[in-house]
N, C-alpha and C. Protein backbone atom coordinates (compact mmCIF):
# COMPACT_ATOMS: atom_id res chain seq x y z
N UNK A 1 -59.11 96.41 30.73
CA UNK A 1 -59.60 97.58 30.03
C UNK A 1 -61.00 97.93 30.54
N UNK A 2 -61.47 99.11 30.96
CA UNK A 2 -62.42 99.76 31.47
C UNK A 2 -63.29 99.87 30.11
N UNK A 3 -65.02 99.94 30.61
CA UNK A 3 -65.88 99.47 29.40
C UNK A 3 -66.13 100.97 29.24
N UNK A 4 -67.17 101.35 28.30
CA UNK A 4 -67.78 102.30 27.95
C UNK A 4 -68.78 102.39 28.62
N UNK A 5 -69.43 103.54 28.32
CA UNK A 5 -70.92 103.36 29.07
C UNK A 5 -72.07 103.28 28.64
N UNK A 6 -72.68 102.67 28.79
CA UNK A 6 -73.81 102.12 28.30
C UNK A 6 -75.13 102.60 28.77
N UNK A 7 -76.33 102.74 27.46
CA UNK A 7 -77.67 103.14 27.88
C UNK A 7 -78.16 102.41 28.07
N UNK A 8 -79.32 102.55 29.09
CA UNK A 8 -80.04 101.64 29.33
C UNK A 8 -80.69 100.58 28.13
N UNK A 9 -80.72 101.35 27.36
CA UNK A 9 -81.50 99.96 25.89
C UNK A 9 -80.09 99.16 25.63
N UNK A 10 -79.01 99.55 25.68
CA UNK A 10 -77.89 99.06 25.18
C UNK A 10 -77.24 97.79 26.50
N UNK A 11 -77.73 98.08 27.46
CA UNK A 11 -77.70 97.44 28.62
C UNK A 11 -78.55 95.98 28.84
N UNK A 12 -77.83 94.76 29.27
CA UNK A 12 -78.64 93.54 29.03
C UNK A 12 -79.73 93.60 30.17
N UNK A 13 -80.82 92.79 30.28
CA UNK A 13 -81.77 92.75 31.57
C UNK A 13 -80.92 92.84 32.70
N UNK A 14 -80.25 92.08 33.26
CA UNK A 14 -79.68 92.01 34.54
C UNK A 14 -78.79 93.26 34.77
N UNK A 15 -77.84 93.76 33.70
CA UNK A 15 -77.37 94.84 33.91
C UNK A 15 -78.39 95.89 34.56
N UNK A 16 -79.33 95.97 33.92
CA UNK A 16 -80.85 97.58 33.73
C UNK A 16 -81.50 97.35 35.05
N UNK A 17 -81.55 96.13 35.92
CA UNK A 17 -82.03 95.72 36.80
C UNK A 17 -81.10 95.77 37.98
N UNK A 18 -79.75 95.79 37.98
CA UNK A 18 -78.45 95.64 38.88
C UNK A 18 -78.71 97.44 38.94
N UNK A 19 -78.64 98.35 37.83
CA UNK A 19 -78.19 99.19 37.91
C UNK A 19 -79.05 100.47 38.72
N UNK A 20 -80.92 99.86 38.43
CA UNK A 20 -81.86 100.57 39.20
C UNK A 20 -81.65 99.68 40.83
N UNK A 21 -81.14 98.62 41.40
CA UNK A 21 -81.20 98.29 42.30
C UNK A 21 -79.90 98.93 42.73
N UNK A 22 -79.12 99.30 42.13
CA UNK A 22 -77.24 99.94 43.29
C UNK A 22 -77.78 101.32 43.39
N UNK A 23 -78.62 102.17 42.27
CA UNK A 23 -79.13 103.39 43.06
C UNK A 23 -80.52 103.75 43.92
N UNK A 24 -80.65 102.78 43.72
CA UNK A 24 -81.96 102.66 45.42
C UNK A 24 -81.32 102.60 46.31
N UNK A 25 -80.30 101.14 46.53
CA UNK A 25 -79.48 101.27 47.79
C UNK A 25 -78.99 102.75 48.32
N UNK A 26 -78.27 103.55 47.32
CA UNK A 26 -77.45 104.55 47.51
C UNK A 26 -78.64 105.38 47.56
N UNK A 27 -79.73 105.52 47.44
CA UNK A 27 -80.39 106.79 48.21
C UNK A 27 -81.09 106.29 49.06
N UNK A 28 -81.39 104.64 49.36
CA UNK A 28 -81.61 104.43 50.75
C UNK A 28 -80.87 104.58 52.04
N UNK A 29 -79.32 104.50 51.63
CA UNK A 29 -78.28 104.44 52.22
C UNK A 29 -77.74 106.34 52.75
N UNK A 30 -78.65 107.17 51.65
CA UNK A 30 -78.24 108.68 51.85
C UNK A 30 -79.43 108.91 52.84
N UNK A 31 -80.48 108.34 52.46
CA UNK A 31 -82.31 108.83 53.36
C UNK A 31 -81.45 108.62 54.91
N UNK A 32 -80.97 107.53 55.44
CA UNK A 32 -80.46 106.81 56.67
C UNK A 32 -79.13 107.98 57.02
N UNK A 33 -78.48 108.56 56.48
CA UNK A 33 -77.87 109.41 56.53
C UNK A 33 -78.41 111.06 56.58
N UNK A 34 -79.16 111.51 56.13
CA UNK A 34 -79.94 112.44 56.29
C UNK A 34 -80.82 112.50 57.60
N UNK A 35 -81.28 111.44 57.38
CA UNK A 35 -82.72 111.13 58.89
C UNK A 35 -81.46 111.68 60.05
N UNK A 36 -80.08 110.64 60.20
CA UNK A 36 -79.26 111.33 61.40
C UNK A 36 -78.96 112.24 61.86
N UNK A 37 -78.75 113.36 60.60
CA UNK A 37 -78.57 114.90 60.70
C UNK A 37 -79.58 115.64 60.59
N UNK A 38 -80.58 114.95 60.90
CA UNK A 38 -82.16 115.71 61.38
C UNK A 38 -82.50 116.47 59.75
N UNK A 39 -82.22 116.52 58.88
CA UNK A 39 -82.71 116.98 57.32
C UNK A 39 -83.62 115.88 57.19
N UNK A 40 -85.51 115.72 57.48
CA UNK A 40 -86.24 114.88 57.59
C UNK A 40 -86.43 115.42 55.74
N UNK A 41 -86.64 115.77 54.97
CA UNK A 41 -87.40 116.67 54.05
C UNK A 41 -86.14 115.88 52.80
N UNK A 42 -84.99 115.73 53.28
CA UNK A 42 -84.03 115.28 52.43
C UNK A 42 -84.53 113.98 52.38
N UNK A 43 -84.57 113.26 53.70
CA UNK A 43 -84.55 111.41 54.17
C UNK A 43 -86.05 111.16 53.12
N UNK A 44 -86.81 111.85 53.18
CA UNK A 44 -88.17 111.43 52.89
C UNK A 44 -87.85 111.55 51.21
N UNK A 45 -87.98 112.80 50.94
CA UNK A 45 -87.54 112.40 49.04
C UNK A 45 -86.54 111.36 48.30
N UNK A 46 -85.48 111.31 49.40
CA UNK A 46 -84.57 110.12 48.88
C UNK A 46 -84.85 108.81 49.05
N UNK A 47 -85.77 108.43 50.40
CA UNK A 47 -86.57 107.22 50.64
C UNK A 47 -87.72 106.72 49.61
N UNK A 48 -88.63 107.86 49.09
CA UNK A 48 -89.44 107.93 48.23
C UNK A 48 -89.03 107.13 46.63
N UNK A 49 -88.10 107.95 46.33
CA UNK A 49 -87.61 107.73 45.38
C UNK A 49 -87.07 106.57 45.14
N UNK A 50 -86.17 106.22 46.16
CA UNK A 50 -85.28 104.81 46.19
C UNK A 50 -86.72 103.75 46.32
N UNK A 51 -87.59 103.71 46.70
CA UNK A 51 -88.88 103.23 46.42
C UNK A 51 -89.50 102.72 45.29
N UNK A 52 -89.53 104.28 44.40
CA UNK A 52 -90.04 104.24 43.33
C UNK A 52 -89.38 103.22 42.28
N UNK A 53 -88.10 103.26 42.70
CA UNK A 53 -87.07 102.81 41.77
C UNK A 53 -87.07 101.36 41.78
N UNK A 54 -86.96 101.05 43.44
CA UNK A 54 -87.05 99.66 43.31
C UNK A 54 -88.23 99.17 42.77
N UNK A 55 -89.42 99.55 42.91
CA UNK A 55 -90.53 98.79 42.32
C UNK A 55 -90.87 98.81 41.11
N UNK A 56 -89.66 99.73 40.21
CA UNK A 56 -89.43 99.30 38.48
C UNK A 56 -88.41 98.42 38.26
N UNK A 57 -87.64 98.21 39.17
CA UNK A 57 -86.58 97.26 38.89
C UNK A 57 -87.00 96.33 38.03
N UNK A 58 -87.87 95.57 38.43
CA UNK A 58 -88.48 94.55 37.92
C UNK A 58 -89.49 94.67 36.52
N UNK A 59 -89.87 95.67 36.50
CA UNK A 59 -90.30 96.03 35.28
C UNK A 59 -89.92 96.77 34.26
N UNK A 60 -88.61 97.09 34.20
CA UNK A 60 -87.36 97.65 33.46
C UNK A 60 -87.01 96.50 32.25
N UNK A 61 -87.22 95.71 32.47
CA UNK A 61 -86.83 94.51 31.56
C UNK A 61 -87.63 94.67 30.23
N UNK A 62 -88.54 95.23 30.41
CA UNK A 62 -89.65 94.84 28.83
C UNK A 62 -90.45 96.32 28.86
N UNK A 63 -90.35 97.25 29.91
CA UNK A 63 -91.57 98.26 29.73
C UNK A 63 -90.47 99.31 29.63
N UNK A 64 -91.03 100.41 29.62
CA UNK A 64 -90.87 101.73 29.39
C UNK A 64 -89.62 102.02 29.45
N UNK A 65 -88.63 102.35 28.71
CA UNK A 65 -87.26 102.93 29.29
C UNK A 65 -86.99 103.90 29.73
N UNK A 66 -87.87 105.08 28.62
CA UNK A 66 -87.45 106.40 29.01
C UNK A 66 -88.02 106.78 30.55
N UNK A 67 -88.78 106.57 30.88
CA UNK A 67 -89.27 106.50 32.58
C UNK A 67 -88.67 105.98 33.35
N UNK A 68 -87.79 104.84 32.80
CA UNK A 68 -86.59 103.78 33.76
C UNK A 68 -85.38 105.21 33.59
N UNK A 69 -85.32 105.49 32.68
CA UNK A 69 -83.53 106.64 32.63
C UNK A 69 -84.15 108.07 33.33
N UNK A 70 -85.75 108.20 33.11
CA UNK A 70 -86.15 110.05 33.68
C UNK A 70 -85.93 109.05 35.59
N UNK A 71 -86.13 108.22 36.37
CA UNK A 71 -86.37 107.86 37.18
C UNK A 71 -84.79 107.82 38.07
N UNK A 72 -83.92 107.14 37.01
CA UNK A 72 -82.34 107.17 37.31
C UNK A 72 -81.76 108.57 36.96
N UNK A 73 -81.98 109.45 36.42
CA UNK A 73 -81.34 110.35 36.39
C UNK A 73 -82.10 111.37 37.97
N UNK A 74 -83.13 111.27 37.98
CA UNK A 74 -83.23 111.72 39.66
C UNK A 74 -82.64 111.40 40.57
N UNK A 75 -82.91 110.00 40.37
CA UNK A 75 -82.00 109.28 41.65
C UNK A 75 -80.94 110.08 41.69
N UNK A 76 -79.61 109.74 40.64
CA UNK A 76 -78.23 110.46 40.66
C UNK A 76 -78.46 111.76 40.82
N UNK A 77 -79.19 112.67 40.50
CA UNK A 77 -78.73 113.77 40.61
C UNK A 77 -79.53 114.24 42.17
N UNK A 78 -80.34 113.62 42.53
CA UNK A 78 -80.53 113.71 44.40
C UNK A 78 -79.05 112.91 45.28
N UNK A 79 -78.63 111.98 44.96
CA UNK A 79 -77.58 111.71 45.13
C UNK A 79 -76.22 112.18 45.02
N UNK A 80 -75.94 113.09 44.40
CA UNK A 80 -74.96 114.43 43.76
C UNK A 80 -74.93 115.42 44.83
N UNK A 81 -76.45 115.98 45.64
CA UNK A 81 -76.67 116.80 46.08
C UNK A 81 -76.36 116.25 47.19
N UNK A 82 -76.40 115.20 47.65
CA UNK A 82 -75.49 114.97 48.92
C UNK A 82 -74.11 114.47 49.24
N UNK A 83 -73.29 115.19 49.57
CA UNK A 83 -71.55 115.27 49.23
C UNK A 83 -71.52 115.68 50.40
N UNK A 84 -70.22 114.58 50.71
CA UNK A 84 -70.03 115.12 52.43
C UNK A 84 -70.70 114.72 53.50
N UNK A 85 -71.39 113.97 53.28
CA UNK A 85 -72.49 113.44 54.72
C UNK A 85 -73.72 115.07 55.08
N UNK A 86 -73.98 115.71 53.86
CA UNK A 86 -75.03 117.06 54.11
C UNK A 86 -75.20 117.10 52.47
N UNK A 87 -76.69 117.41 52.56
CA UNK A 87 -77.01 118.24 51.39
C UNK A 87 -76.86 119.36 51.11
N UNK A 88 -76.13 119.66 49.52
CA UNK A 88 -76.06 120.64 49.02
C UNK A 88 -76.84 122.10 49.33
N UNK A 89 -78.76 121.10 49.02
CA UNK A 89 -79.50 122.47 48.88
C UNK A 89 -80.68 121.37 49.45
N UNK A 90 -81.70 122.32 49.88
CA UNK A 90 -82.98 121.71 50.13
C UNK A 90 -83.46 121.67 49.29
N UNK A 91 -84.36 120.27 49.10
CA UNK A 91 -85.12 119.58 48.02
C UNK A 91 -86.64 119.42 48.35
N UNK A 92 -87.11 120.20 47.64
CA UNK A 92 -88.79 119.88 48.30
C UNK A 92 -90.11 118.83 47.32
């Protein structure tokens, strides 16, 4: 049986910490994909970000949430915008 989904407060440490580390990968993994198709302006905000993210990973556990979910909901929705191996729209 498939779970529900869960908010980040509702989410145990390792979950809140797994879950800001699989979307860093995935916009480190889109930046490396962008940089190829010469969209430098895409690679750099998604590198940035996947940055930002990882270096709350670790502080997701006890500090701020709503800054841990405003931080993940960028991620995903810069991640959204790239479908297809190209971005949607330019992101500045």
């Amino acid at each position: 049986m498939r779970e529900s989904a869960k908010t980040l407060d509702a989410m145990t440490l390792r979950e809140r910490s797994d879950l800001m580390t699989s979307v860093a990968n995935a916009l480190e993994a889109t930046a490396e994909k962008a940089q190829q198709i010469g969209n430098d302006r895409f690679a750099a905000n998604s590198i940035s970000l996947a940055r930002i993210i990882s270096g709350c990973a670790g502080d997701v556990v006890t500090s701020n949430l709503p800054a841990a979910e405003l931080l993940l909901q960028h991620g995903i929705a810069l991640l959204a915008l790239f479908r297809d191996g190209r971005p949607r729209s330019t992101v500045h």
